[in-house]
PDB file of N, CA and C in Angstrom:
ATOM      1  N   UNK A   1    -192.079 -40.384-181.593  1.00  0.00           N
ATOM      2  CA  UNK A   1    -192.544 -41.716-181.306  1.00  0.00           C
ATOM      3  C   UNK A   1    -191.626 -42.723-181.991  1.00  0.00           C
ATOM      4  N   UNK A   2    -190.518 -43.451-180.922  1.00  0.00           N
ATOM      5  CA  UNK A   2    -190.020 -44.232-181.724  1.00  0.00           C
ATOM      6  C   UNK A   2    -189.968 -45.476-182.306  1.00  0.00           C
ATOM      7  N   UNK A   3    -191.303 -45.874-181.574  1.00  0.00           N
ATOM      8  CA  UNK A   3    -191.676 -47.731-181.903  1.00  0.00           C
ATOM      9  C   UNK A   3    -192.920 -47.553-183.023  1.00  0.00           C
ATOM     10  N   UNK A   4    -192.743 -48.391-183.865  1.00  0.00           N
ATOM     11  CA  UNK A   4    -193.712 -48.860-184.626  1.00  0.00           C
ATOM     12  C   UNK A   4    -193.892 -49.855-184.301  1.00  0.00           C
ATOM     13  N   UNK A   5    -195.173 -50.513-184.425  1.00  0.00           N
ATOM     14  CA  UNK A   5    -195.887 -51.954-184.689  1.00  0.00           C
ATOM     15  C   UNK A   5    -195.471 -52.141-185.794  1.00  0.00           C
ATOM     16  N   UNK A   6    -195.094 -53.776-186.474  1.00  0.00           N
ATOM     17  CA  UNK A   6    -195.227 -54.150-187.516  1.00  0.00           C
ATOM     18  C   UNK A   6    -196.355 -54.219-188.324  1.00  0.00           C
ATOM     19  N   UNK A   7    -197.282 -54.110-187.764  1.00  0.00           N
ATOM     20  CA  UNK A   7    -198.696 -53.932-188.228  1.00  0.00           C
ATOM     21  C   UNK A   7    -198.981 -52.677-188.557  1.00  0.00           C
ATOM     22  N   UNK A   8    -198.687 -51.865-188.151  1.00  0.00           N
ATOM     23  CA  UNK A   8    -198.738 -50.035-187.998  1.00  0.00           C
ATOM     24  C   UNK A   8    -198.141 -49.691-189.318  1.00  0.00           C
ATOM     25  N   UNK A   9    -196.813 -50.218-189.555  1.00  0.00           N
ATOM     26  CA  UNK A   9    -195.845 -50.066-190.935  1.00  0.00           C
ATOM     27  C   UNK A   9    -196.516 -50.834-191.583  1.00  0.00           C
ATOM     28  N   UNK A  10    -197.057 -52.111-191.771  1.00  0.00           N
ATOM     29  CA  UNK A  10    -197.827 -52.566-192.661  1.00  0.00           C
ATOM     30  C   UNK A  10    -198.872 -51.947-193.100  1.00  0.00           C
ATOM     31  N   UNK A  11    -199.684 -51.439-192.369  1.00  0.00           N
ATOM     32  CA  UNK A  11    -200.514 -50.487-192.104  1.00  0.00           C
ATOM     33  C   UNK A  11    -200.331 -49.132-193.349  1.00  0.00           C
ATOM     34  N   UNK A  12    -199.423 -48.748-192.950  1.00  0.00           N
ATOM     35  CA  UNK A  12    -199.123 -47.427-193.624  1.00  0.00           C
ATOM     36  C   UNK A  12    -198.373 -47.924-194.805  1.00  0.00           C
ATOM     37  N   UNK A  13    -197.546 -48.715-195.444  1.00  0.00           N
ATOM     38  CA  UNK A  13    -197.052 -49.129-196.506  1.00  0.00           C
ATOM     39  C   UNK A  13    -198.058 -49.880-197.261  1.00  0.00           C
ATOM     40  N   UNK A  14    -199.550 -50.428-197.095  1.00  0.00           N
ATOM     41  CA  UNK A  14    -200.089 -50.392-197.934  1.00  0.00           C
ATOM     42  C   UNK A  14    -201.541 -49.143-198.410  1.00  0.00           C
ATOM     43  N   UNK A  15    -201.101 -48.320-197.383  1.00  0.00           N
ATOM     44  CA  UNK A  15    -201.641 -47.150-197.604  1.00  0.00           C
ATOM     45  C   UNK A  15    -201.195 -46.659-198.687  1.00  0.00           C
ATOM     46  N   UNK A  16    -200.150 -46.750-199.028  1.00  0.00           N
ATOM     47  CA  UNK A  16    -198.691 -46.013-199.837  1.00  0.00           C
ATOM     48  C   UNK A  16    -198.970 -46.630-201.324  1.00  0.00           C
ATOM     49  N   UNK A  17    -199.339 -47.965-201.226  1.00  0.00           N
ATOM     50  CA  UNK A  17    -199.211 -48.866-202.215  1.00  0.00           C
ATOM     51  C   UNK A  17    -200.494 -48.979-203.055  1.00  0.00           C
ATOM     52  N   UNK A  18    -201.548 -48.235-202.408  1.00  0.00           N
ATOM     53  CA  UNK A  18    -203.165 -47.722-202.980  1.00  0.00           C
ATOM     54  C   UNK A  18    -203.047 -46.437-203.348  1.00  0.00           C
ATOM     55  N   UNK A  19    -201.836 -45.483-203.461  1.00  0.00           N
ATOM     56  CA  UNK A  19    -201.856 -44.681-204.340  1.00  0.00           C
ATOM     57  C   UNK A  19    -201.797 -44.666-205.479  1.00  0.00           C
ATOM     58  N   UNK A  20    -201.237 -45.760-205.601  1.00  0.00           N
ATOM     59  CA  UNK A  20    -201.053 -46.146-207.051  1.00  0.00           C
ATOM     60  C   UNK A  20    -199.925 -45.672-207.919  1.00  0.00           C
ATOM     61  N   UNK A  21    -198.670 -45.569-206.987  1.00  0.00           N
ATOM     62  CA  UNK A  21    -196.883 -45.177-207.362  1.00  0.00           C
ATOM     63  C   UNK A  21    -196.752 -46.703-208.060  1.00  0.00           C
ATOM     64  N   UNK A  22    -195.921 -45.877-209.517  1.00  0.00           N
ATOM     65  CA  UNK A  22    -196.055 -46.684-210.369  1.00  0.00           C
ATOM     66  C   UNK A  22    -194.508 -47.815-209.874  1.00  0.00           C
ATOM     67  N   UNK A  23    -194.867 -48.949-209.225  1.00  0.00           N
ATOM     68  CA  UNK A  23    -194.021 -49.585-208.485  1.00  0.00           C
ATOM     69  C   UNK A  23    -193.253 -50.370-208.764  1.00  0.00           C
ATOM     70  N   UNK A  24    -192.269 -50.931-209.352  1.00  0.00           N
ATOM     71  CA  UNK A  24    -191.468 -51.902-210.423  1.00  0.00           C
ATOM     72  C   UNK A  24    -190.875 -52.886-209.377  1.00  0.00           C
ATOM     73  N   UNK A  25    -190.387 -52.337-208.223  1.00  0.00           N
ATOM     74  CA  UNK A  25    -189.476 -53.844-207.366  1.00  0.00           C
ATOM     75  C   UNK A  25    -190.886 -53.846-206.324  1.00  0.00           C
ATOM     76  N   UNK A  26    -190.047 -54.241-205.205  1.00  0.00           N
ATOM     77  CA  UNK A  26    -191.016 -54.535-203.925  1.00  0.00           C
ATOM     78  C   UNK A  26    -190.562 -53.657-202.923  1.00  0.00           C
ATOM     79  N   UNK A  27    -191.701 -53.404-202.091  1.00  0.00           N
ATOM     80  CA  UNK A  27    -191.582 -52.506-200.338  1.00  0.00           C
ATOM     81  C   UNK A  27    -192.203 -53.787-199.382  1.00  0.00           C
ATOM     82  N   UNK A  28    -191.213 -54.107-198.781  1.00  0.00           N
ATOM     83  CA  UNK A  28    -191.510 -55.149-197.677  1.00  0.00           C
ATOM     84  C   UNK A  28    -190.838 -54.359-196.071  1.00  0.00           C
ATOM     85  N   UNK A  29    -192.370 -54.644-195.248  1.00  0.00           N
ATOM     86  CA  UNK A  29    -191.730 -54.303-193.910  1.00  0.00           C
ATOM     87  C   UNK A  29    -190.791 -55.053-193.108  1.00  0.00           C
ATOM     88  N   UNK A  30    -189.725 -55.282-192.767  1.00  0.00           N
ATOM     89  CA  UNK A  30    -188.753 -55.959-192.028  1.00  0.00           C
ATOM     90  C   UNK A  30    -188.277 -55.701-190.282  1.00  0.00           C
ATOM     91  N   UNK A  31    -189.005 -57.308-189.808  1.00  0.00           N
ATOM     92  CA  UNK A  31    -188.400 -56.724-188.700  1.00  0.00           C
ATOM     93  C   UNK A  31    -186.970 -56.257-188.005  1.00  0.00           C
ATOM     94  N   UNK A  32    -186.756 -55.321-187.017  1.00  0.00           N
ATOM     95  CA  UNK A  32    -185.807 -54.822-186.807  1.00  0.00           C
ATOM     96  C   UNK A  32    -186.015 -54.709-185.183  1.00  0.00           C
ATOM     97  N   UNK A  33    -185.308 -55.354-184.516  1.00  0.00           N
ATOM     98  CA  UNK A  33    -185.748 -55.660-182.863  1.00  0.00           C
ATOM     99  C   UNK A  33    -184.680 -54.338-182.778  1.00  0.00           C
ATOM    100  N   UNK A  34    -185.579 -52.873-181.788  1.00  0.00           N
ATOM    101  CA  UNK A  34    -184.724 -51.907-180.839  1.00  0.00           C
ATOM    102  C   UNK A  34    -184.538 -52.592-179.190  1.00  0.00           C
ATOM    103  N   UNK A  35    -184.667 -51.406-178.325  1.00  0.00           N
ATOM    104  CA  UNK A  35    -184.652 -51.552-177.069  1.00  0.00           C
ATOM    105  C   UNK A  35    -186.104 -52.492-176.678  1.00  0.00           C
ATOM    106  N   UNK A  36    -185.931 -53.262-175.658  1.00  0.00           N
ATOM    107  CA  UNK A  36    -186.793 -54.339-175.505  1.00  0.00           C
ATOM    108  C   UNK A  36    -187.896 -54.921-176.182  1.00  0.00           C
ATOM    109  N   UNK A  37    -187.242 -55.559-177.738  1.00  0.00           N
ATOM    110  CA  UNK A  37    -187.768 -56.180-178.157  1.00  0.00           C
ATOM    111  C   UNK A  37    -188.805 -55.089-179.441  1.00  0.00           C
ATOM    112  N   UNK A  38    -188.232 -53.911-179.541  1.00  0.00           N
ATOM    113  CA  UNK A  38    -189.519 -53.079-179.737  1.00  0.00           C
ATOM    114  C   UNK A  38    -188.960 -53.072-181.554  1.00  0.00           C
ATOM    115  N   UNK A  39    -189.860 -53.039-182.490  1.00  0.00           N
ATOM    116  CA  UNK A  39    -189.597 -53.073-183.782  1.00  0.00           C
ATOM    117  C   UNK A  39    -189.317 -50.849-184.467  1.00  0.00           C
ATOM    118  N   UNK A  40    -188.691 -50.775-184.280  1.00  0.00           N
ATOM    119  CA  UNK A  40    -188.464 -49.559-184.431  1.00  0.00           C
ATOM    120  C   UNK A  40    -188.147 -48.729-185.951  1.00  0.00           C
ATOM    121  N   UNK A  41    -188.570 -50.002-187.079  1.00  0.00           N
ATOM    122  CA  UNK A  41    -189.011 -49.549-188.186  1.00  0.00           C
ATOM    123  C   UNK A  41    -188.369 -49.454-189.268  1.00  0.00           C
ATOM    124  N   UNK A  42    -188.244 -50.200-190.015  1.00  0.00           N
ATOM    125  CA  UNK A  42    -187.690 -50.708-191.116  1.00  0.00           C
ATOM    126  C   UNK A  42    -188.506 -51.627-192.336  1.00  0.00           C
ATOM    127  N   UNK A  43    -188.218 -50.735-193.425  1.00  0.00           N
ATOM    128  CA  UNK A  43    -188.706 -50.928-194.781  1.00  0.00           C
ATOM    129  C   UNK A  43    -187.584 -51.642-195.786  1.00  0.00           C
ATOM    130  N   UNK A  44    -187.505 -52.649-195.996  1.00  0.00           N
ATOM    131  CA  UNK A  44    -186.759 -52.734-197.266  1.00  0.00           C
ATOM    132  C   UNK A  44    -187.228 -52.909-198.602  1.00  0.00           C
ATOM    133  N   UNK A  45    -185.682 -52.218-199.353  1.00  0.00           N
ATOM    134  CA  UNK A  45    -186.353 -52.064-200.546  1.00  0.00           C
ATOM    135  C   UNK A  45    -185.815 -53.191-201.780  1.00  0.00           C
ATOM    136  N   UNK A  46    -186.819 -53.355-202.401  1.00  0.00           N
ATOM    137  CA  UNK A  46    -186.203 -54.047-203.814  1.00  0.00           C
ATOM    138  C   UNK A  46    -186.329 -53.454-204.873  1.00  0.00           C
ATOM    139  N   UNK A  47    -185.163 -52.868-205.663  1.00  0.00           N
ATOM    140  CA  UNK A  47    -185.440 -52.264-207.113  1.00  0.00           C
ATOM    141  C   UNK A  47    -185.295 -53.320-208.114  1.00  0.00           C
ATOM    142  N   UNK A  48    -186.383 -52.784-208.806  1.00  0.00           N
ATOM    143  CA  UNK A  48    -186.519 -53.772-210.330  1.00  0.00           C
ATOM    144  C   UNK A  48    -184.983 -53.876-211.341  1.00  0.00           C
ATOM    145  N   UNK A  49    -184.655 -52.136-211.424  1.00  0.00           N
ATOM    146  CA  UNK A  49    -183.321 -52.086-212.431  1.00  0.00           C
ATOM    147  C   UNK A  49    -181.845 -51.795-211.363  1.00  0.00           C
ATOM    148  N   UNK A  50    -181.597 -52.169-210.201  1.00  0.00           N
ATOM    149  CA  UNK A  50    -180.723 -52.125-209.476  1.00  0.00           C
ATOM    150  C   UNK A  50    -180.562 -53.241-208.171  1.00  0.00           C
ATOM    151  N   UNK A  51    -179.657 -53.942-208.200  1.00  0.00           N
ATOM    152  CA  UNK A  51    -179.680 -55.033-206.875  1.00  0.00           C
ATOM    153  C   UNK A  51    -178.758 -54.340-205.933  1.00  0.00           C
ATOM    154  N   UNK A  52    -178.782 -52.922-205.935  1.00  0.00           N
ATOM    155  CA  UNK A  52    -178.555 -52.203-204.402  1.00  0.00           C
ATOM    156  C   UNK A  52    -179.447 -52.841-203.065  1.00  0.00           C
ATOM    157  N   UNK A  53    -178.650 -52.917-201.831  1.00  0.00           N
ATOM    158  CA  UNK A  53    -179.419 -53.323-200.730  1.00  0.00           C
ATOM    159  C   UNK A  53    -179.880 -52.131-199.963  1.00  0.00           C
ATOM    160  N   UNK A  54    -181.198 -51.428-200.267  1.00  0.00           N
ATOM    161  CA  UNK A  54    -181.756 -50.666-199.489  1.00  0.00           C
ATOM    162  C   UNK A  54    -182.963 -50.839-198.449  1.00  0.00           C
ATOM    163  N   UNK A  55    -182.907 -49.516-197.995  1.00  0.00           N
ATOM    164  CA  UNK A  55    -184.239 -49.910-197.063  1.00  0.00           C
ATOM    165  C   UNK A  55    -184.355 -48.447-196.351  1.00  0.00           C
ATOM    166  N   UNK A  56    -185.345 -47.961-195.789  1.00  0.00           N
ATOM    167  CA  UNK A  56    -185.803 -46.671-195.651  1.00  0.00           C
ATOM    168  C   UNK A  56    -186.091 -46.870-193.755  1.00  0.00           C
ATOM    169  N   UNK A  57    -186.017 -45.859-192.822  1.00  0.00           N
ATOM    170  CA  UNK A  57    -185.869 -46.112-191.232  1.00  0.00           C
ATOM    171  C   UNK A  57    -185.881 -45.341-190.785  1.00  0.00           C
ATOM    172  N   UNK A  58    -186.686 -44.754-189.246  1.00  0.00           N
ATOM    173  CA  UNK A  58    -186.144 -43.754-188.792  1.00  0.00           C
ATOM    174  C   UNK A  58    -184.767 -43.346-189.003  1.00  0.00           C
ATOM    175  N   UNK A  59    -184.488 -41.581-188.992  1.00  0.00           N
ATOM    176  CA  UNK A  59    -183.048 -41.841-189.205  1.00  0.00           C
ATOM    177  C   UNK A  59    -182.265 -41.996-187.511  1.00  0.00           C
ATOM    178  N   UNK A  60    -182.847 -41.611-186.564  1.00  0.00           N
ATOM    179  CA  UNK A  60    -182.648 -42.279-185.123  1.00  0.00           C
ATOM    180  C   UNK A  60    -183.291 -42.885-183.971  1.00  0.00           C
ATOM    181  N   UNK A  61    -183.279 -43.211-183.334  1.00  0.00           N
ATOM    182  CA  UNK A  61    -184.158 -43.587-181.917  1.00  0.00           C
ATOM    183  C   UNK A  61    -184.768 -42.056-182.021  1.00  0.00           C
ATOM    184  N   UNK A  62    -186.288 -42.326-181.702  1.00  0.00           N
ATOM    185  CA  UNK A  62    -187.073 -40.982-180.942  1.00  0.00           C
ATOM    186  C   UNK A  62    -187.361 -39.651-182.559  1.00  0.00           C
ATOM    187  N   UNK A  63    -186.963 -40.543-183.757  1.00  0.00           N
ATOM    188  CA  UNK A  63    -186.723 -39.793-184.596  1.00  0.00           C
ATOM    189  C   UNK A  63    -187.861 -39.543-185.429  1.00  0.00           C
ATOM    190  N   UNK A  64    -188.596 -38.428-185.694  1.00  0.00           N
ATOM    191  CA  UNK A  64    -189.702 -38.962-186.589  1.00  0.00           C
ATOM    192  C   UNK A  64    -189.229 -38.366-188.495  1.00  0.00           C
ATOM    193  N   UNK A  65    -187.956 -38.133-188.157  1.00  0.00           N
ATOM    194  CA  UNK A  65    -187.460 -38.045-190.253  1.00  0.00           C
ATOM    195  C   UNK A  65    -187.315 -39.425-190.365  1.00  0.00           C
ATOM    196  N   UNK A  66    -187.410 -39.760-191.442  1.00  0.00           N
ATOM    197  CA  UNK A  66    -187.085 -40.764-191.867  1.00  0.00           C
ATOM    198  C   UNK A  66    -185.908 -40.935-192.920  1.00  0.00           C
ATOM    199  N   UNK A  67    -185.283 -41.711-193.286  1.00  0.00           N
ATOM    200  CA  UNK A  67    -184.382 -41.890-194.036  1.00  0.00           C
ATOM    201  C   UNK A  67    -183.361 -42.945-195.255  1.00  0.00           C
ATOM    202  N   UNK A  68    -183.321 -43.138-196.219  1.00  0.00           N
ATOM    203  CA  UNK A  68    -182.732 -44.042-197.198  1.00  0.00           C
ATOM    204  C   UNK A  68    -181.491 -44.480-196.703  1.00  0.00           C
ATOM    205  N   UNK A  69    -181.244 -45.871-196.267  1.00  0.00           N
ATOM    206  CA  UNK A  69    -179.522 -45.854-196.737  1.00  0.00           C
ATOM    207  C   UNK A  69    -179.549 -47.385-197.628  1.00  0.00           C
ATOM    208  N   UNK A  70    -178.562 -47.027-198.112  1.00  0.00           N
ATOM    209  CA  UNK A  70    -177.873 -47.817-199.700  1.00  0.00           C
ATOM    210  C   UNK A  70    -176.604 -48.238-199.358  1.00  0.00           C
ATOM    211  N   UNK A  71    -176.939 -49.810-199.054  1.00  0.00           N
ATOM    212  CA  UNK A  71    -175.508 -50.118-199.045  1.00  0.00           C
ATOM    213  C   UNK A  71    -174.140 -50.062-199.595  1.00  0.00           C
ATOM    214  N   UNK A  72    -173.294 -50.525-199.423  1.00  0.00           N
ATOM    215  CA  UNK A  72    -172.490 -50.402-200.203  1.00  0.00           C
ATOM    216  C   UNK A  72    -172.306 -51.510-201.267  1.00  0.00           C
ATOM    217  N   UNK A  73    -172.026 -51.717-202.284  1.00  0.00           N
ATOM    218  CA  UNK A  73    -172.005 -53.160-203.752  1.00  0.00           C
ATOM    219  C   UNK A  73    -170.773 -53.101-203.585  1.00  0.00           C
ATOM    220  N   UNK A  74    -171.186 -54.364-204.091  1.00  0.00           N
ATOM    221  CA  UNK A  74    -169.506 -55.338-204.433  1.00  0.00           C
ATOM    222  C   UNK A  74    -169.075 -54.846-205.484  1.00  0.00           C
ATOM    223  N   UNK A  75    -169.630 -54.654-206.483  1.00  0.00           N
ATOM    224  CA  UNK A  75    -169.810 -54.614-207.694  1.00  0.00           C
ATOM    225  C   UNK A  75    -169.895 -53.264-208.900  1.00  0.00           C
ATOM    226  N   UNK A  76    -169.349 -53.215-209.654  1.00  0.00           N
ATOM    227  CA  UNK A  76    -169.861 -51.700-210.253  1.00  0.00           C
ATOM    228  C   UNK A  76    -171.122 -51.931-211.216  1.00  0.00           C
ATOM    229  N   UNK A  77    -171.857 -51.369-210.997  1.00  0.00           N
ATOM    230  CA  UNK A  77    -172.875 -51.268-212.105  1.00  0.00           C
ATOM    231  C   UNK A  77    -173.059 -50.434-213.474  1.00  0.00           C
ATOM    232  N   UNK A  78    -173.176 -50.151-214.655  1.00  0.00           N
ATOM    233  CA  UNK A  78    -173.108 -49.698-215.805  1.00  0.00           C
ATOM    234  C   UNK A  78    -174.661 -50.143-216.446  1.00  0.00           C
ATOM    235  N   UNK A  79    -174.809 -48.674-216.326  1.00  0.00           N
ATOM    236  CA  UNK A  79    -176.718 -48.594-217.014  1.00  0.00           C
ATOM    237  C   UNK A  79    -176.384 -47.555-218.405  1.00  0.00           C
ATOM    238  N   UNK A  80    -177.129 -47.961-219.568  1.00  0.00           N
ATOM    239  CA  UNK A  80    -177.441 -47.217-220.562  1.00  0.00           C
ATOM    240  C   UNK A  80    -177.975 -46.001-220.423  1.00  0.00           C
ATOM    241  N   UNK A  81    -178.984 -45.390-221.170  1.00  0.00           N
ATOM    242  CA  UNK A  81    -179.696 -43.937-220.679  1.00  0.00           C
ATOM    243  C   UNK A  81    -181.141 -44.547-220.330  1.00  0.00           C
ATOM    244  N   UNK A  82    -181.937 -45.211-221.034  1.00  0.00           N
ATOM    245  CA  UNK A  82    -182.336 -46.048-220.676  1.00  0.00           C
ATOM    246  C   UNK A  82    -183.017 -46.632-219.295  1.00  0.00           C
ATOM    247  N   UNK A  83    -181.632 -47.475-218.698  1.00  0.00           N
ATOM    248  CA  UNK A  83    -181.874 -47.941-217.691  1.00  0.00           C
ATOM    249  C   UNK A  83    -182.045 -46.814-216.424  1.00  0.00           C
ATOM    250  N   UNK A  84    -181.006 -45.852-216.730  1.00  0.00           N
ATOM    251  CA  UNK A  84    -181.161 -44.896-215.738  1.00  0.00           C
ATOM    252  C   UNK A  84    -181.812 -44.050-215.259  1.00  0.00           C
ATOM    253  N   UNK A  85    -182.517 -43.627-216.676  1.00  0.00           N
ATOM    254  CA  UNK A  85    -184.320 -43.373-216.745  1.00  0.00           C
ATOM    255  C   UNK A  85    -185.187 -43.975-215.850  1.00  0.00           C
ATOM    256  N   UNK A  86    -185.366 -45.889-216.024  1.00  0.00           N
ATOM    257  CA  UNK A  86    -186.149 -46.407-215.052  1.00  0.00           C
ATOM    258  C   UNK A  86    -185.546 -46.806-213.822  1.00  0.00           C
ATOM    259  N   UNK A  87    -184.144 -46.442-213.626  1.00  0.00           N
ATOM    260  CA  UNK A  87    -183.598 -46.416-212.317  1.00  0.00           C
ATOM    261  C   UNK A  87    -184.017 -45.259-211.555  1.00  0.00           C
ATOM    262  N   UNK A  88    -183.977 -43.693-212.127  1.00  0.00           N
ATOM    263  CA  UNK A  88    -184.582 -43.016-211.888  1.00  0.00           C
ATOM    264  C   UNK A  88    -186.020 -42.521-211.311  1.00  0.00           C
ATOM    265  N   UNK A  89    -186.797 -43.466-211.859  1.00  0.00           N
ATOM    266  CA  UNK A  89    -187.886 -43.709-212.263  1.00  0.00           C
ATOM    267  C   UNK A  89    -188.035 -44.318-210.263  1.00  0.00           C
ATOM    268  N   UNK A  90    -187.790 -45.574-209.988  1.00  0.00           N
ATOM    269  CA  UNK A  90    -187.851 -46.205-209.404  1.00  0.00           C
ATOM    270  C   UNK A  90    -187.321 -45.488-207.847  1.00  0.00           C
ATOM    271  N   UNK A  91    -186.481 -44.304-207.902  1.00  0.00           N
ATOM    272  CA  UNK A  91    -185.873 -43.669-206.627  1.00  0.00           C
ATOM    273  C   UNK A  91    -186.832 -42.357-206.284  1.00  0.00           C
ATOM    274  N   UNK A  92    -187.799 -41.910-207.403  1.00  0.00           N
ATOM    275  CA  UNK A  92    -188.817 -41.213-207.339  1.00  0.00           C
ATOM    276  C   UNK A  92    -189.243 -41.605-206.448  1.00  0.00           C
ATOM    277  N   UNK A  93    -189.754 -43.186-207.023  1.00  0.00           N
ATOM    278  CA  UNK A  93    -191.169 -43.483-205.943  1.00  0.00           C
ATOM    279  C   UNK A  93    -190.407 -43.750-204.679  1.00  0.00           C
ATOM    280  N   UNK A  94    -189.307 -44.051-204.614  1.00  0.00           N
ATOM    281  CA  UNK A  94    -188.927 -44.452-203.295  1.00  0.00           C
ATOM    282  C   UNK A  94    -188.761 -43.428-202.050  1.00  0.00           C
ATOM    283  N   UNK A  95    -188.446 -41.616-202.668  1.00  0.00           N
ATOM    284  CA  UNK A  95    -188.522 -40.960-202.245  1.00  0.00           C
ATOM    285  C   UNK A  95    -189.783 -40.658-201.805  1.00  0.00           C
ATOM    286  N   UNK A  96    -190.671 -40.422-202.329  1.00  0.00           N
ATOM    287  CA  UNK A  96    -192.123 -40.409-201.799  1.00  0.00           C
ATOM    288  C   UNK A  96    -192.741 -41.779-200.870  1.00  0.00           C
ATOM    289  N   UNK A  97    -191.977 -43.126-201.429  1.00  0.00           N
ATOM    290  CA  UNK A  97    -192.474 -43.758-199.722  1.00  0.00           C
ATOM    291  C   UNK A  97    -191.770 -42.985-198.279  1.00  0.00           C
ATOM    292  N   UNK A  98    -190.618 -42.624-198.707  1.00  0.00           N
ATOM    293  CA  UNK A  98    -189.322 -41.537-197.310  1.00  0.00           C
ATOM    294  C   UNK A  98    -190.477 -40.603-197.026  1.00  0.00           C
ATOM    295  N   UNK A  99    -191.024 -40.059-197.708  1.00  0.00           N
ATOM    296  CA  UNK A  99    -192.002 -38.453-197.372  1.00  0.00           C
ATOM    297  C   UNK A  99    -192.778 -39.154-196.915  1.00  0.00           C
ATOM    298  N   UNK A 100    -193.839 -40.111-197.043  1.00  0.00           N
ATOM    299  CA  UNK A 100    -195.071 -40.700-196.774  1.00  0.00           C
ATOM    300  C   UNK A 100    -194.944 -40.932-195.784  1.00  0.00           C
ATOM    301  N   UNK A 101    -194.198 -42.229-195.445  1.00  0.00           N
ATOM    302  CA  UNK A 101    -193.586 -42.561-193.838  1.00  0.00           C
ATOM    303  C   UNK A 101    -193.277 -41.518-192.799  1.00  0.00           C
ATOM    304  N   UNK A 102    -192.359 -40.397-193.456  1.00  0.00           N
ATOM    305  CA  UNK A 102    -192.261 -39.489-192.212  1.00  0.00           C
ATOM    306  C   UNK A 102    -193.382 -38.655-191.858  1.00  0.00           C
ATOM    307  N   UNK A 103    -194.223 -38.601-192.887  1.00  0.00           N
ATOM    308  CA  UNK A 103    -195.617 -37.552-192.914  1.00  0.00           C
ATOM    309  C   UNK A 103    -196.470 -38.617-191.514  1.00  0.00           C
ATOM    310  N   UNK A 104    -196.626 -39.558-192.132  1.00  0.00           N
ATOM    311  CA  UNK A 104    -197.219 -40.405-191.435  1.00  0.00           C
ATOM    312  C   UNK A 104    -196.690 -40.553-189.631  1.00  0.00           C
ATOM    313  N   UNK A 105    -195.210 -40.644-189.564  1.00  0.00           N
ATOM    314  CA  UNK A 105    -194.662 -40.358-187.925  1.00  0.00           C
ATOM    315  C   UNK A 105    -194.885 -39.235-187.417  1.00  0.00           C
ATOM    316  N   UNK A 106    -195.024 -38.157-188.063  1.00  0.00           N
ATOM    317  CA  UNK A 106    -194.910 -36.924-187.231  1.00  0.00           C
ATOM    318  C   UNK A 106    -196.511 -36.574-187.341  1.00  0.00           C
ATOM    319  N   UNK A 107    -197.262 -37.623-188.009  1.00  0.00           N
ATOM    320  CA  UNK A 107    -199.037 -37.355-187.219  1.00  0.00           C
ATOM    321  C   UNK A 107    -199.483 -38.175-186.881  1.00  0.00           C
ATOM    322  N   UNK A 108    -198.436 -39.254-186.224  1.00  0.00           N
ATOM    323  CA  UNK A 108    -198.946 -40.488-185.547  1.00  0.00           C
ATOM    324  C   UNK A 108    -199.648 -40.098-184.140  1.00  0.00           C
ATOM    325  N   UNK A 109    -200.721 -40.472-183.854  1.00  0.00           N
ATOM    326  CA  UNK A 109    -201.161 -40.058-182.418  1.00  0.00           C
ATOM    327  C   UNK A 109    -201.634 -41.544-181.311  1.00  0.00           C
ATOM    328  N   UNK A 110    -201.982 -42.737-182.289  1.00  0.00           N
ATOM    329  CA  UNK A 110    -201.721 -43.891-181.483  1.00  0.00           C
ATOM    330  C   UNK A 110    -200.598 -44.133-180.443  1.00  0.00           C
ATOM    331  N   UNK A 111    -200.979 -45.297-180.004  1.00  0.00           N
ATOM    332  CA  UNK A 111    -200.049 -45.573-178.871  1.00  0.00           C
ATOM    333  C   UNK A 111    -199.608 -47.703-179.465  1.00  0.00           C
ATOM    334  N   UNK A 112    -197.970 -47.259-179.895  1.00  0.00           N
ATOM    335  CA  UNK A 112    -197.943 -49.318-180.363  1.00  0.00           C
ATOM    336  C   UNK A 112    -197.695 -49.469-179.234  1.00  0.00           C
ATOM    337  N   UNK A 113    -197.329 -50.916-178.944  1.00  0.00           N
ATOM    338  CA  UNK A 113    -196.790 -51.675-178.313  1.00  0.00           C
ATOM    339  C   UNK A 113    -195.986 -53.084-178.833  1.00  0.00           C
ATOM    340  N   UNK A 114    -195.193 -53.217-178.024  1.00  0.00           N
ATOM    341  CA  UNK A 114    -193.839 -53.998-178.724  1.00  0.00           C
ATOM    342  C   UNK A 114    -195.142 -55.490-178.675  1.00  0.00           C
TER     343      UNK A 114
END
């Protein structure tokens, strides 16, 4: 199923967010217009200890894995042990929104519409 409702991902990302993953940046749903107009699913992410530009998505049309990509920085970053701990910390939970979301597509049985 490759369309989500924005409501559907809202839907399920604050499902995610009543588990109570200990959450430091933000998960915002973003629209992403596919084939006619259809929002085909996109999460972005904000980390608290990293200004990487991520965001989590089917990994294709018709796809129900889901998948992380991390842009590329301008910039080099340099974390203590520390920081990398709660950088760490922070890609945990992000991995488990990736599992949640795809758990959630591959037992989707609704029907969206764009």
């Amino acid at each position: 199923m490759p369309f989500r409702s924005r409501e559907t991902l809202e839907g399920w990302l604050a499902e995610f967010n009543s588990l109570d993953y200990p959450v430091a940046g933000a998960f915002k749903v973003m629209q992403q217009d596919g084939e006619d107009g259809a929002n085909t699913g996109l999460v972005g992410v904000e980390l608290a200890h990293a200004s990487t530009v991520m965001y989590v998505h089917p990994e294709a049309p018709y796809s129900e894995r889901w998948v992380v990509t991390m842009e590329a920085r301008a910039e080099t970053i340099s974390l203590d042990a520390a920081e990398v701990m709660r950088l760490a910390a922070e890609l945990s939970v992000l991995s488990a929104l990736c599992a949640f979301l795809q758990a959630k597509s591959s037992s989707f049985v609704g029907v969206d519409a764009p």
